[in-house]
C-alpha atoms as a PDB file:
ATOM      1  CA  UNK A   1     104.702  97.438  60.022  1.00  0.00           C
ATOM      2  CA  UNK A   2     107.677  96.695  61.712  1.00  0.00           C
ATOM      3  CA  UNK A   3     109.581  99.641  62.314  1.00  0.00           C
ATOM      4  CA  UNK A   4     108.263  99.558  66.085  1.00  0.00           C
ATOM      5  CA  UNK A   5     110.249  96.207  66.465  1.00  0.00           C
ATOM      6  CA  UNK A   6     113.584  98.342  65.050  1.00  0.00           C
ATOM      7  CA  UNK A   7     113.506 100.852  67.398  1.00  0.00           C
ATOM      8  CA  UNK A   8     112.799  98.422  70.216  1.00  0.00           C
ATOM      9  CA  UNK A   9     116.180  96.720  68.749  1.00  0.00           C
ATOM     10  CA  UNK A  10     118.033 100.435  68.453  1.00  0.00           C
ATOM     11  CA  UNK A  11     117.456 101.425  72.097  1.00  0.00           C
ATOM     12  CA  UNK A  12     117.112  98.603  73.617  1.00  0.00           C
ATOM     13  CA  UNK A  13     120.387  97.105  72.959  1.00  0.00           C
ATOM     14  CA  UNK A  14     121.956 100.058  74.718  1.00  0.00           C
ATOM     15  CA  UNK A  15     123.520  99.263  77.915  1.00  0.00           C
ATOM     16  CA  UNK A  16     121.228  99.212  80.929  1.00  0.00           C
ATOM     17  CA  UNK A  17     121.329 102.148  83.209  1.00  0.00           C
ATOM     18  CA  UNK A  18     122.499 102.058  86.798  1.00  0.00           C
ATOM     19  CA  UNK A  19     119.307 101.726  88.231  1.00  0.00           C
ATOM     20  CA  UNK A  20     118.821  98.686  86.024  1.00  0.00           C
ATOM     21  CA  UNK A  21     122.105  97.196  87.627  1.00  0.00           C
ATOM     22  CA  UNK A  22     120.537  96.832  90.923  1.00  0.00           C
ATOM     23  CA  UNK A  23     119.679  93.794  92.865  1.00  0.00           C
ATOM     24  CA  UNK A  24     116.104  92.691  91.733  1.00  0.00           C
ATOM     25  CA  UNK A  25     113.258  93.349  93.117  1.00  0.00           C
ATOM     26  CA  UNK A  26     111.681  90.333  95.232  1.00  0.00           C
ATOM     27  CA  UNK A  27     108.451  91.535  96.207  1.00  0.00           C
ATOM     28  CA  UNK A  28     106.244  94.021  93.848  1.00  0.00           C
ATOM     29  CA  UNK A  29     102.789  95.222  94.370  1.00  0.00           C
ATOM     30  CA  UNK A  30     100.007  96.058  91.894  1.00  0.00           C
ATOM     31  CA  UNK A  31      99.020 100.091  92.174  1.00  0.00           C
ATOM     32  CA  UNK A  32      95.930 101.512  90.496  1.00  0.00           C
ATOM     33  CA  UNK A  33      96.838 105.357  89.527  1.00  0.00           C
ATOM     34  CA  UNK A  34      93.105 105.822  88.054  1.00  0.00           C
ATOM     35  CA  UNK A  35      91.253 107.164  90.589  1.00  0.00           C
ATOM     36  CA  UNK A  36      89.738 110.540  90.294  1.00  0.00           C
ATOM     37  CA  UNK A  37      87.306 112.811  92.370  1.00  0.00           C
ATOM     38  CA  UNK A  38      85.238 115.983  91.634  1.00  0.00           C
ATOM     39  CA  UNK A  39      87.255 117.827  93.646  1.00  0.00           C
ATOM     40  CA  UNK A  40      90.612 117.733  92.146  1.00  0.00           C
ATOM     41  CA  UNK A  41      89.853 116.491  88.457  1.00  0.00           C
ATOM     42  CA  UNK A  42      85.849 117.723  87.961  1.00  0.00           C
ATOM     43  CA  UNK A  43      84.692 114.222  88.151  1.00  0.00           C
ATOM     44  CA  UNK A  44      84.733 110.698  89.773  1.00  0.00           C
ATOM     45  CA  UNK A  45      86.832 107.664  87.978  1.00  0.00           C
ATOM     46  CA  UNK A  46      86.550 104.804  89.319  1.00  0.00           C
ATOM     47  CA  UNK A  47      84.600 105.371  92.187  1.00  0.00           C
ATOM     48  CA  UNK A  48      81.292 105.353  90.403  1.00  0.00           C
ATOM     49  CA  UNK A  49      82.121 102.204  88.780  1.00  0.00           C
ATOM     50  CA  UNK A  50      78.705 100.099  88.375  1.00  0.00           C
ATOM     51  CA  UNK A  51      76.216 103.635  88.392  1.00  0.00           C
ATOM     52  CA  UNK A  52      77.376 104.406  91.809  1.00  0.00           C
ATOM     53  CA  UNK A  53      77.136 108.211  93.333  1.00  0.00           C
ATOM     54  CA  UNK A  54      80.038 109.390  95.295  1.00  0.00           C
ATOM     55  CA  UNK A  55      81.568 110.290  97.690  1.00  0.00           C
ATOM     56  CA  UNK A  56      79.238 108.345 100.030  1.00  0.00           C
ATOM     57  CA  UNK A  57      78.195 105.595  97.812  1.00  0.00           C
ATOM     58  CA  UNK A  58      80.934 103.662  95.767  1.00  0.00           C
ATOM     59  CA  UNK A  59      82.183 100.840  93.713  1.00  0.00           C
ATOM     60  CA  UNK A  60      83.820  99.260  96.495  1.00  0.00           C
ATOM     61  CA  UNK A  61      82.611  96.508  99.522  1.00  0.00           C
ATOM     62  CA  UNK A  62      85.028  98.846 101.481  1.00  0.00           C
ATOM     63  CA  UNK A  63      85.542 102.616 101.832  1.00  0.00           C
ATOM     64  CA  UNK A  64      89.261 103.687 101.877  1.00  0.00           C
ATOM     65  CA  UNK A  65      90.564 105.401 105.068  1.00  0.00           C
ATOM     66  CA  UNK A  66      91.346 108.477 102.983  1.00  0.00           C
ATOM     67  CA  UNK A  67      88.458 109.012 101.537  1.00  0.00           C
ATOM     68  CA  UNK A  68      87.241 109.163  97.667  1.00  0.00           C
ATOM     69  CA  UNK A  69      90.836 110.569  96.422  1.00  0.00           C
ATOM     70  CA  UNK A  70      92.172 111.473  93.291  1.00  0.00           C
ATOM     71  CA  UNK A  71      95.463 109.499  92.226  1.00  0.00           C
ATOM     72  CA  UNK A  72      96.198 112.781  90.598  1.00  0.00           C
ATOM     73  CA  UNK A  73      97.009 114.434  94.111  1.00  0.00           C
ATOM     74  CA  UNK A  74     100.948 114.329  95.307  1.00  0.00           C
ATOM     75  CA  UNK A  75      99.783 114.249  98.984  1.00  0.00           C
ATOM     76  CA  UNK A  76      97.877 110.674  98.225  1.00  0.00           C
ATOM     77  CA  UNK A  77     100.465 109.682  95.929  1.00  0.00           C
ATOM     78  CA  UNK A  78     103.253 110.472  98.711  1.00  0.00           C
ATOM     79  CA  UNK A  79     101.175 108.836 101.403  1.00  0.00           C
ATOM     80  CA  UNK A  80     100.681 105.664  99.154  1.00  0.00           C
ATOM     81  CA  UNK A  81     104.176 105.356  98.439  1.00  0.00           C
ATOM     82  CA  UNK A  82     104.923 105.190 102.315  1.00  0.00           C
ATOM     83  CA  UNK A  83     102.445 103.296 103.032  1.00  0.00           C
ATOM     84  CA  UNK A  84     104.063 100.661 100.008  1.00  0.00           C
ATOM     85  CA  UNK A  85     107.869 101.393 101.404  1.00  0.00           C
ATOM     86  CA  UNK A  86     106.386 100.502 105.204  1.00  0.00           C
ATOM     87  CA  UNK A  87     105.304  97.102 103.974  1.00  0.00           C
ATOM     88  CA  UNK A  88     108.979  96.408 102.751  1.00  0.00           C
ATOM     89  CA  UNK A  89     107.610  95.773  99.348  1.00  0.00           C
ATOM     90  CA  UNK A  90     110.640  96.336  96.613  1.00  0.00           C
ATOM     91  CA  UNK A  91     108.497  97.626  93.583  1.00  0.00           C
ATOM     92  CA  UNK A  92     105.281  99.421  92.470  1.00  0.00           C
ATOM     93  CA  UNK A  93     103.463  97.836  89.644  1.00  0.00           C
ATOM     94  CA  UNK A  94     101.879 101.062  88.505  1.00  0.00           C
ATOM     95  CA  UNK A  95      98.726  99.963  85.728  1.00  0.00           C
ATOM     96  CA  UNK A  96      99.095 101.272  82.699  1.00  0.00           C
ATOM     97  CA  UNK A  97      97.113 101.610  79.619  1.00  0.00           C
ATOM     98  CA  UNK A  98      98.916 103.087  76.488  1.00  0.00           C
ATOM     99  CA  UNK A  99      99.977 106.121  75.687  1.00  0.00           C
ATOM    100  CA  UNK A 100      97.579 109.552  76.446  1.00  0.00           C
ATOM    101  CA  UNK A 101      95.826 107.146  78.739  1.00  0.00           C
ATOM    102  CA  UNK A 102      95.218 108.954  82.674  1.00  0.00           C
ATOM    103  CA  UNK A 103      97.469 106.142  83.864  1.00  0.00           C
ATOM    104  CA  UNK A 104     100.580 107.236  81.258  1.00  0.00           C
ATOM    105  CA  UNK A 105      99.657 110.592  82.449  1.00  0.00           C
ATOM    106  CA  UNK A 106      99.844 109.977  86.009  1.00  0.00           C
ATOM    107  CA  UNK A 107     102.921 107.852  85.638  1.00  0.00           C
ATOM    108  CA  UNK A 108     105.647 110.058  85.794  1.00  0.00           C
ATOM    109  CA  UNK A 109     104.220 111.633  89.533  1.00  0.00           C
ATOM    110  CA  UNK A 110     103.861 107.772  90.720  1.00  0.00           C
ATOM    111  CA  UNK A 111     107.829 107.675  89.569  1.00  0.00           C
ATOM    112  CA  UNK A 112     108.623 110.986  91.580  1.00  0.00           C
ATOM    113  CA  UNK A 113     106.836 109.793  94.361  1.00  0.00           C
ATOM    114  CA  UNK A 114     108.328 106.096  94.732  1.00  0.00           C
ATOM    115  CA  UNK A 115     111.761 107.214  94.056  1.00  0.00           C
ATOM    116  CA  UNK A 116     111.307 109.281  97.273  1.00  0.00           C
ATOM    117  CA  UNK A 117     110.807 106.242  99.344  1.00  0.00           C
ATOM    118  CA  UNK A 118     113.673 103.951  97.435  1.00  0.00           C
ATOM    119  CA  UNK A 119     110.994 102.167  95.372  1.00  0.00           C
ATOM    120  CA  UNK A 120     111.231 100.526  92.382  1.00  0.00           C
ATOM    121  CA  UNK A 121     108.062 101.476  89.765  1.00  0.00           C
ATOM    122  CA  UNK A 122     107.528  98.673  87.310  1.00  0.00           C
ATOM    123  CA  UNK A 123     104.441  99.011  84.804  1.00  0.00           C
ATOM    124  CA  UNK A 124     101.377  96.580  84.612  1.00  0.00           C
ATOM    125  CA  UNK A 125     100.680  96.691  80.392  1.00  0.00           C
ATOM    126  CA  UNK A 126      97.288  96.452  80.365  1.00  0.00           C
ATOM    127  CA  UNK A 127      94.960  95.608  77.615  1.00  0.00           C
ATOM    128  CA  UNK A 128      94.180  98.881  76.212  1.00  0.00           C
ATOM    129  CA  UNK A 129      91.982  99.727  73.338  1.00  0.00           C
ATOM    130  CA  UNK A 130      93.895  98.500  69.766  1.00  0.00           C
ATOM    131  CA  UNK A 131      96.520  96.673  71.599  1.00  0.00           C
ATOM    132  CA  UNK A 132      99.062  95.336  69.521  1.00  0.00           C
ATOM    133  CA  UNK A 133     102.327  93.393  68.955  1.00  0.00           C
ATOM    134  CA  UNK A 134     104.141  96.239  67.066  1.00  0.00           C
ATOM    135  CA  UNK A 135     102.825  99.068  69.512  1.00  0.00           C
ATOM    136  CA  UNK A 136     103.408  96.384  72.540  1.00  0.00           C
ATOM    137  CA  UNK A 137     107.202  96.688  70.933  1.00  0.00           C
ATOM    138  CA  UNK A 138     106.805 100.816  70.727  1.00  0.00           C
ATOM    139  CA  UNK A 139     105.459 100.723  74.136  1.00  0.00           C
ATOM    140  CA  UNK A 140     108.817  99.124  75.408  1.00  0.00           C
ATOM    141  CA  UNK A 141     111.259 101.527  74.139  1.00  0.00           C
ATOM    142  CA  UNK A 142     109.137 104.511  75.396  1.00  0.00           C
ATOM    143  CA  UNK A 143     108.955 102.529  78.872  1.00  0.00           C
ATOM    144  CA  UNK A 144     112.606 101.713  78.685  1.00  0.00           C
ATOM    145  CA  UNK A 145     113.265 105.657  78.108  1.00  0.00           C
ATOM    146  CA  UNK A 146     111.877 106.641  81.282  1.00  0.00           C
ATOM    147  CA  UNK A 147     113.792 104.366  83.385  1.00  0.00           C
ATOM    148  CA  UNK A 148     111.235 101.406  83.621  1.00  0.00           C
ATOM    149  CA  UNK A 149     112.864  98.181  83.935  1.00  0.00           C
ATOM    150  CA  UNK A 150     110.421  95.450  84.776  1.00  0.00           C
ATOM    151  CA  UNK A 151     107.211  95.598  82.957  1.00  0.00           C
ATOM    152  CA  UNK A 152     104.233  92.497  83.750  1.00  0.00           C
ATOM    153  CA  UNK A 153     102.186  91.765  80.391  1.00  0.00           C
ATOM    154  CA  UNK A 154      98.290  91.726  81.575  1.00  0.00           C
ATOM    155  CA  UNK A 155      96.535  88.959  79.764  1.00  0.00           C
ATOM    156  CA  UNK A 156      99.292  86.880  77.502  1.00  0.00           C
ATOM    157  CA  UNK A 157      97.316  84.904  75.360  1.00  0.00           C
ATOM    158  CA  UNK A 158      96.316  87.357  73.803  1.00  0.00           C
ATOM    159  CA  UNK A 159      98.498  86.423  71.121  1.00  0.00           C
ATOM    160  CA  UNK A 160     100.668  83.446  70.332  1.00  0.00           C
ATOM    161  CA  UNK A 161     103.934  82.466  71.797  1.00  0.00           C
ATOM    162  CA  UNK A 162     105.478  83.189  67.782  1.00  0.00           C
ATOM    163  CA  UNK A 163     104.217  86.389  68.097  1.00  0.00           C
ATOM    164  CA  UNK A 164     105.984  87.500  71.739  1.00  0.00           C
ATOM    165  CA  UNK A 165     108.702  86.400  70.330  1.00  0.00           C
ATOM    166  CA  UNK A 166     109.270  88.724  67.713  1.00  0.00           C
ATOM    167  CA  UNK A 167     109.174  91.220  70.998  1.00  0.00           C
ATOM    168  CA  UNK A 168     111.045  89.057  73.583  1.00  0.00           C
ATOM    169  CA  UNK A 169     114.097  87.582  72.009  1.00  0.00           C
ATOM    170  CA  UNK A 170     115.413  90.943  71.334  1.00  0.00           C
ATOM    171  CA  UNK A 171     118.400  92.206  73.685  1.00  0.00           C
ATOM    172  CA  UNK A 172     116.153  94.710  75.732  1.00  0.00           C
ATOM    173  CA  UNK A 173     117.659  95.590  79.031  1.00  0.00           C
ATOM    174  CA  UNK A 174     113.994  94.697  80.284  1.00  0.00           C
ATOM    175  CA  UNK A 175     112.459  91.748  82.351  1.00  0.00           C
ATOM    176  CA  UNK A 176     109.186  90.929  81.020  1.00  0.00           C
ATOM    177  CA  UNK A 177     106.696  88.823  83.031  1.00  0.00           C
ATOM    178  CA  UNK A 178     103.690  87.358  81.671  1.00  0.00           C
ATOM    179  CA  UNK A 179     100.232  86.952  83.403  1.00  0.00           C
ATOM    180  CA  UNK A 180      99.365  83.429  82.737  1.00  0.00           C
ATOM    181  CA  UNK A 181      99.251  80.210  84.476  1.00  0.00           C
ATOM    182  CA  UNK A 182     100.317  78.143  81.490  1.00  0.00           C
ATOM    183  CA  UNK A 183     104.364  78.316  82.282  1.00  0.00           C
ATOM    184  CA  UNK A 184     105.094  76.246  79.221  1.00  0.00           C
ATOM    185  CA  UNK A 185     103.648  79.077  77.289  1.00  0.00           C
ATOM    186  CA  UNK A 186     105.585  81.865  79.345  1.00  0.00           C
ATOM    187  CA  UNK A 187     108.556  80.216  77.847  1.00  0.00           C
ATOM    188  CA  UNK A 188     108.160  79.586  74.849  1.00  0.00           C
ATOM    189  CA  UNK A 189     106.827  83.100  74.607  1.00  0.00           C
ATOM    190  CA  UNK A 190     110.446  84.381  75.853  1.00  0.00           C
ATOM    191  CA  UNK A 191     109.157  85.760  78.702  1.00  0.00           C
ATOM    192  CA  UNK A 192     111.520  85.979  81.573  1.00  0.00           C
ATOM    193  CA  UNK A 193     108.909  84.648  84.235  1.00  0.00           C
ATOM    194  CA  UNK A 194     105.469  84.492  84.610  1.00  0.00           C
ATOM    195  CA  UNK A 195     102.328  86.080  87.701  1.00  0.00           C
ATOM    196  CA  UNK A 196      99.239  85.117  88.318  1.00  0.00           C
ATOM    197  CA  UNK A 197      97.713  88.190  89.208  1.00  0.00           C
ATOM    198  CA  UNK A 198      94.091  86.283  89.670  1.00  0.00           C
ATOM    199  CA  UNK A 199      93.694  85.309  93.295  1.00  0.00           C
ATOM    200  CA  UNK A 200      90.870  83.594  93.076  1.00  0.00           C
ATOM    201  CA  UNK A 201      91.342  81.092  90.021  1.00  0.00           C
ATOM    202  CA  UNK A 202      95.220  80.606  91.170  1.00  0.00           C
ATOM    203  CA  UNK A 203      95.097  80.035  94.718  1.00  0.00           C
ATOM    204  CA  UNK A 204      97.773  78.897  96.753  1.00  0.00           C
ATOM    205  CA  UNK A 205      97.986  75.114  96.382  1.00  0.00           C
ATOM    206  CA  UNK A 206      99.001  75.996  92.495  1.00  0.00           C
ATOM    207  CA  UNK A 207     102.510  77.850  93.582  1.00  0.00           C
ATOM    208  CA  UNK A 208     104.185  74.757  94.219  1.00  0.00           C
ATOM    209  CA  UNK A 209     103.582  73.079  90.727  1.00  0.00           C
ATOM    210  CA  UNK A 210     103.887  76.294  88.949  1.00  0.00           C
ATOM    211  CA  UNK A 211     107.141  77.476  90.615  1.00  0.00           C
ATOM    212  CA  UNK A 212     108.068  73.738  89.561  1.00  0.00           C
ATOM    213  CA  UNK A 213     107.401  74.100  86.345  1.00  0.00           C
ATOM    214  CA  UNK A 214     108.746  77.312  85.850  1.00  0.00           C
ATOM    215  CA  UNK A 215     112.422  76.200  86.939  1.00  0.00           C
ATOM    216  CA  UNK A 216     112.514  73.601  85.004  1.00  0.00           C
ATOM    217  CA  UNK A 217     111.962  75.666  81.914  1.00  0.00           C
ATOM    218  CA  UNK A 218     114.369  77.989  83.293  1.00  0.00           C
ATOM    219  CA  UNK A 219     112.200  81.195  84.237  1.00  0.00           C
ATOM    220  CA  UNK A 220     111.287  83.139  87.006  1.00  0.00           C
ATOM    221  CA  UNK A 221     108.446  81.995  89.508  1.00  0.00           C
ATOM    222  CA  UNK A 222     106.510  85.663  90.654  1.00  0.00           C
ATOM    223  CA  UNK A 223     102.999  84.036  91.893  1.00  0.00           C
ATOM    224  CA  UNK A 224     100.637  86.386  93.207  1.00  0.00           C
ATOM    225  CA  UNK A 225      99.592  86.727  96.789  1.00  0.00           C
ATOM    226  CA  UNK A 226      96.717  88.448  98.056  1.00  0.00           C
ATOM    227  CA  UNK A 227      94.178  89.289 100.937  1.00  0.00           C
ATOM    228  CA  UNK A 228      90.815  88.335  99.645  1.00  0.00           C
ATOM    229  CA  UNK A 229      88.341  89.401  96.314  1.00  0.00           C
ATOM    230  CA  UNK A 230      85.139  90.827  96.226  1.00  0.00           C
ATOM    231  CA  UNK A 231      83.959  92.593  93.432  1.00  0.00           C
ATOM    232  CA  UNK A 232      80.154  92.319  93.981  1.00  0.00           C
ATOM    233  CA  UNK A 233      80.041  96.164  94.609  1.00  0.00           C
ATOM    234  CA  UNK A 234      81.680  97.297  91.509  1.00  0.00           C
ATOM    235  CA  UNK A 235      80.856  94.719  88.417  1.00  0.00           C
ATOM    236  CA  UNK A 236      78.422  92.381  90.352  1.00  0.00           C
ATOM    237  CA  UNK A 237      81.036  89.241  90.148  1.00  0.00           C
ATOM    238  CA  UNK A 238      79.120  86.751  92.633  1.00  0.00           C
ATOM    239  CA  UNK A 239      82.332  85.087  93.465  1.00  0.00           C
ATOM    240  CA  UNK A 240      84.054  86.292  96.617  1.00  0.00           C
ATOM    241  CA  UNK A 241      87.392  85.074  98.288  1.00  0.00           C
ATOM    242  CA  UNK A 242      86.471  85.899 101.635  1.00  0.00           C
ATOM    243  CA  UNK A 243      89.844  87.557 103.742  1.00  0.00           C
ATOM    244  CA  UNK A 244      89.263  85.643 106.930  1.00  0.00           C
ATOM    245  CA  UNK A 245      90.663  87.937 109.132  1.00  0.00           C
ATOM    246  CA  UNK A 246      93.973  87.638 107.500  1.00  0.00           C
ATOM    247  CA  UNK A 247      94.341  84.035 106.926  1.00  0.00           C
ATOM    248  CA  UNK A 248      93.763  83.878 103.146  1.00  0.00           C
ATOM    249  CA  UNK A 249      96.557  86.298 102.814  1.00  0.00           C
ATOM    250  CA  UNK A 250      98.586  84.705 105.009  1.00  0.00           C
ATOM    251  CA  UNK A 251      98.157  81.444 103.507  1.00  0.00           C
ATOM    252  CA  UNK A 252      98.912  82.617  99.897  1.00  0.00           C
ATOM    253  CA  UNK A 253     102.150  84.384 100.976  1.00  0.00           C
ATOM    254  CA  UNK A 254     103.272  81.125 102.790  1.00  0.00           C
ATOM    255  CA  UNK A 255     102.589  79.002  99.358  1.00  0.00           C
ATOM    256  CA  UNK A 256     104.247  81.389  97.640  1.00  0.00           C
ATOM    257  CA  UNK A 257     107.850  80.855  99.978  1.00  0.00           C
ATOM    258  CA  UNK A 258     107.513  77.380 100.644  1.00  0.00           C
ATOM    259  CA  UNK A 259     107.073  77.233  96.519  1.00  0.00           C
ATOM    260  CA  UNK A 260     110.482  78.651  96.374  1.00  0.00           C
ATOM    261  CA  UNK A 261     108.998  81.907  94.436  1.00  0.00           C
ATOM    262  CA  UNK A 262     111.613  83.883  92.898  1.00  0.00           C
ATOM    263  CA  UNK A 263     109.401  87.495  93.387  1.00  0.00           C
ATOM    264  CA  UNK A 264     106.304  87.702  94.705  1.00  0.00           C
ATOM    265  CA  UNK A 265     103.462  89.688  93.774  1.00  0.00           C
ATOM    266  CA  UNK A 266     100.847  90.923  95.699  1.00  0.00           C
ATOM    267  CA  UNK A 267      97.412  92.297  94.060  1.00  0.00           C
ATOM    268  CA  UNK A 268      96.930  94.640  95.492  1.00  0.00           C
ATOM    269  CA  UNK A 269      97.394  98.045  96.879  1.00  0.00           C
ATOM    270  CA  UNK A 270      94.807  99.538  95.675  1.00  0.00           C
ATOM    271  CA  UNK A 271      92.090  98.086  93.662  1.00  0.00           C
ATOM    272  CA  UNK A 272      89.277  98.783  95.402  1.00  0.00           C
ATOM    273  CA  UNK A 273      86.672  97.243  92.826  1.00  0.00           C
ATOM    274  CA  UNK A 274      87.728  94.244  93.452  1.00  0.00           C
ATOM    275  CA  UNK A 275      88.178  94.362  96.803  1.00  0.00           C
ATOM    276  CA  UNK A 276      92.040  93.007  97.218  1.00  0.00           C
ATOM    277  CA  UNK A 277      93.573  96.162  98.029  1.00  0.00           C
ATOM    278  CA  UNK A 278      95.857  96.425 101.402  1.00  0.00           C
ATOM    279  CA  UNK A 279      95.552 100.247 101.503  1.00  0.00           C
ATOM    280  CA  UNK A 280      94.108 101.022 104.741  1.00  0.00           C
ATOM    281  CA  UNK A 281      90.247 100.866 104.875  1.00  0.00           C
ATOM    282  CA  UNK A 282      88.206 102.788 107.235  1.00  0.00           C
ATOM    283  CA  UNK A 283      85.089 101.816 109.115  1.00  0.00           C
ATOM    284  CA  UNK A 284      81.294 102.249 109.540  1.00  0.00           C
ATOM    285  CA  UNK A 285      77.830 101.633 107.667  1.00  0.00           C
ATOM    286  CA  UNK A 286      77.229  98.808 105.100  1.00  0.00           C
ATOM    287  CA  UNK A 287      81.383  98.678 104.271  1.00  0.00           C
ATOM    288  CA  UNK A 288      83.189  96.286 104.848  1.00  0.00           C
ATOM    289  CA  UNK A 289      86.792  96.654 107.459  1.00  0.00           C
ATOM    290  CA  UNK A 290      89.394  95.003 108.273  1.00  0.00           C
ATOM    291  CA  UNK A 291      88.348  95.372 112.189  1.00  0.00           C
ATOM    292  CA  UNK A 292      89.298  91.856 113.474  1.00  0.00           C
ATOM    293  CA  UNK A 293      92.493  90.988 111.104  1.00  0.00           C
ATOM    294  CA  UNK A 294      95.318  89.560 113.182  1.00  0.00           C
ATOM    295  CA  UNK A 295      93.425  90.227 116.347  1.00  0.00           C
ATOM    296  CA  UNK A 296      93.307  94.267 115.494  1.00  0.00           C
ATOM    297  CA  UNK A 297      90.575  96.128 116.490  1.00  0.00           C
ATOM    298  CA  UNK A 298      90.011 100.228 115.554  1.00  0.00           C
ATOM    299  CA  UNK A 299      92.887 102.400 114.531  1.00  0.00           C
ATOM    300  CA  UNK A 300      95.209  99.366 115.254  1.00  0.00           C
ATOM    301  CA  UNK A 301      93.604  97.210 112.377  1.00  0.00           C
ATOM    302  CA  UNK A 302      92.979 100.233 109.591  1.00  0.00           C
ATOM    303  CA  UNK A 303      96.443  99.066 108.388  1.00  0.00           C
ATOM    304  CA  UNK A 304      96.402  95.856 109.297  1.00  0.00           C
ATOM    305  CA  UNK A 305      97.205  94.835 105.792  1.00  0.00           C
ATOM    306  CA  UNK A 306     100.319  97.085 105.346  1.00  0.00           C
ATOM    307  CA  UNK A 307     101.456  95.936 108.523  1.00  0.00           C
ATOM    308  CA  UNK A 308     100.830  91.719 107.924  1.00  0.00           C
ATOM    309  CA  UNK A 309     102.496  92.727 104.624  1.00  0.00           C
ATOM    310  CA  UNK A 310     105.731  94.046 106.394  1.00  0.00           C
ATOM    311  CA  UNK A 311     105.875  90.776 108.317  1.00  0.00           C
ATOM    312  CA  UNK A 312     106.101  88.808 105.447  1.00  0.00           C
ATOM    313  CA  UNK A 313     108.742  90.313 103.381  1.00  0.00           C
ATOM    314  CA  UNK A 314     110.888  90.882 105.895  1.00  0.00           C
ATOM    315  CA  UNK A 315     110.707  86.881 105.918  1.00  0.00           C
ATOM    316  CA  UNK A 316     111.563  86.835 101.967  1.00  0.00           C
END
């Protein structure tokens, strides 16, 4: 079947739209649009990751400062999307997994919601169930039609580099990134640059080799910068990046510019499972806080995160 691939050609070829002629972004952020509650959409998502019970008990090390929300409700989403255009952040990574999926559903809000704030929204392609080439290619053009420019492939090796490139070397109007730390393979691939996403496995003495690597194949550098991991809550992964009180994310984020990154990514806002979201975190019983981080104690240090994260853009 490759009729996919033909319309990806068709529309694709059009010329980009004015918000596609825009300076790009530097700095984009991974947001998780999945979350639901029994309140607002009859159930939890998410939160009960692992056989948790909410709203008291969830899938998280921390407990956000706004509670167990649904991603569904515009007052979160509008919150979220100041919190994201405080930080100076450029773009919103907003996961997505296929069409009909909650995320695809949710997407067009997240869009409403950014474009308040001047963001960029960018898509995270993730792995979804039946995930092709050809409906990676359909997936594109319906992207493309909604105004999407960048999109970051989750999980690249999923196929070969041949295969990509029956997607990549068309004339798209996109910029594709792929997850992987194999640059060589970005590249050949035809992506047009490659993240990390993992903070754990690609720590910060990696940026400078890979954003060496990556110009001298001629692609972008976007490594991917964040505060800490711990996902023991929500999938029992016994490996934890511990945040140090800020250091871990400050150290990535200075790898990242010294490496000469071209973008940098950050994971994340907002994915609470795994513990490396910079949404602000409240306090109390067996959670974890952010009391401490940068020498912030109480209120001061519930957005800690979005704060350190200002600081360091505004030096990009």
């Amino acid at each position: 079947m490759r009729r996919p691939l033909l319309a990806l050609v068709l529309l694709l070829a059009m010329p980009a739209s004015a918000a596609a002629a825009q300076a790009p972004a530097r700095s984009a952020i991974f947001f998780y649009p999945w979350y639901s509650n029994a309140r607002h959409d009859g159930q939890y998502v998410h939160w009960a990751q692992g056989g948790h019970t909410p709203p008291f008990d969830i899938a998280s090390a921390f407990f956000p400062l706004r509670g167990v929300y649904s991603s569904g409700d515009p007052l979160i989403l509008r919150a979220q999307m100041k919190d994201i255009a405080d930080s100076g952040v450029d773009e919103v990574v907003s996961s997505w997994w296929g069409r009909g999926s909650a995320e695809d559903r949710r997407l067009p809000a997240v869009m409403r919601a950014a474009k308040r704030r001047g963001l960029e929204v960018a898509v995270q392609l993730e792995p979804y169930e039946g995930r092709t080439i050809d409906s990676i290619a359909a997936d594109l053009v319906y992207l493309r039609s909604l105004g999407i420019r960048d999109i970051y492939v989750y999980r690249t090796k999923d196929f070969t580099a041949e295969d990509w490139s029956r997607v990549t070397r068309q004339p798209m109007g996109l910029r594709l990134f792929g997850q992987t730390n194999l640059v060589g393979f970005a590249a050949r691939a035809g992506f047009a640059g490659f993240y990390t996403y993992d903070i754990v496995v690609y720590d910060a003495a990696k940026f400078d080799r890979l954003c060496k690597q990556a110009r001298t194949l001629g692609i972008l550098c976007a490594p991917s910068v964040g505060p800490g991991y711990d996902a023991s809550a929500a999938t029992g992964d016994i490996r934890v990046k511990d945040r140090l009180l800020g250091a871990t994310y400050d150290t990535m984020w200075r790898a990242a510019l010294n490496a000469g990154a071209d973008l940098v990514t950050i994971t994340s806002y907002n994915e609470w499972g795994e513990g490396t979201q910079i949404e602000p975190a409240g306090h109390g019983g067996r959670y974890e806080s952010y009391d401490g981080a940068y020498g912030l104690h109480g209120r001061a240090a519930q957005r800690a995160y979005i704060t350190r994260t200002a600081y360091w853009t505004s030096q990009f």
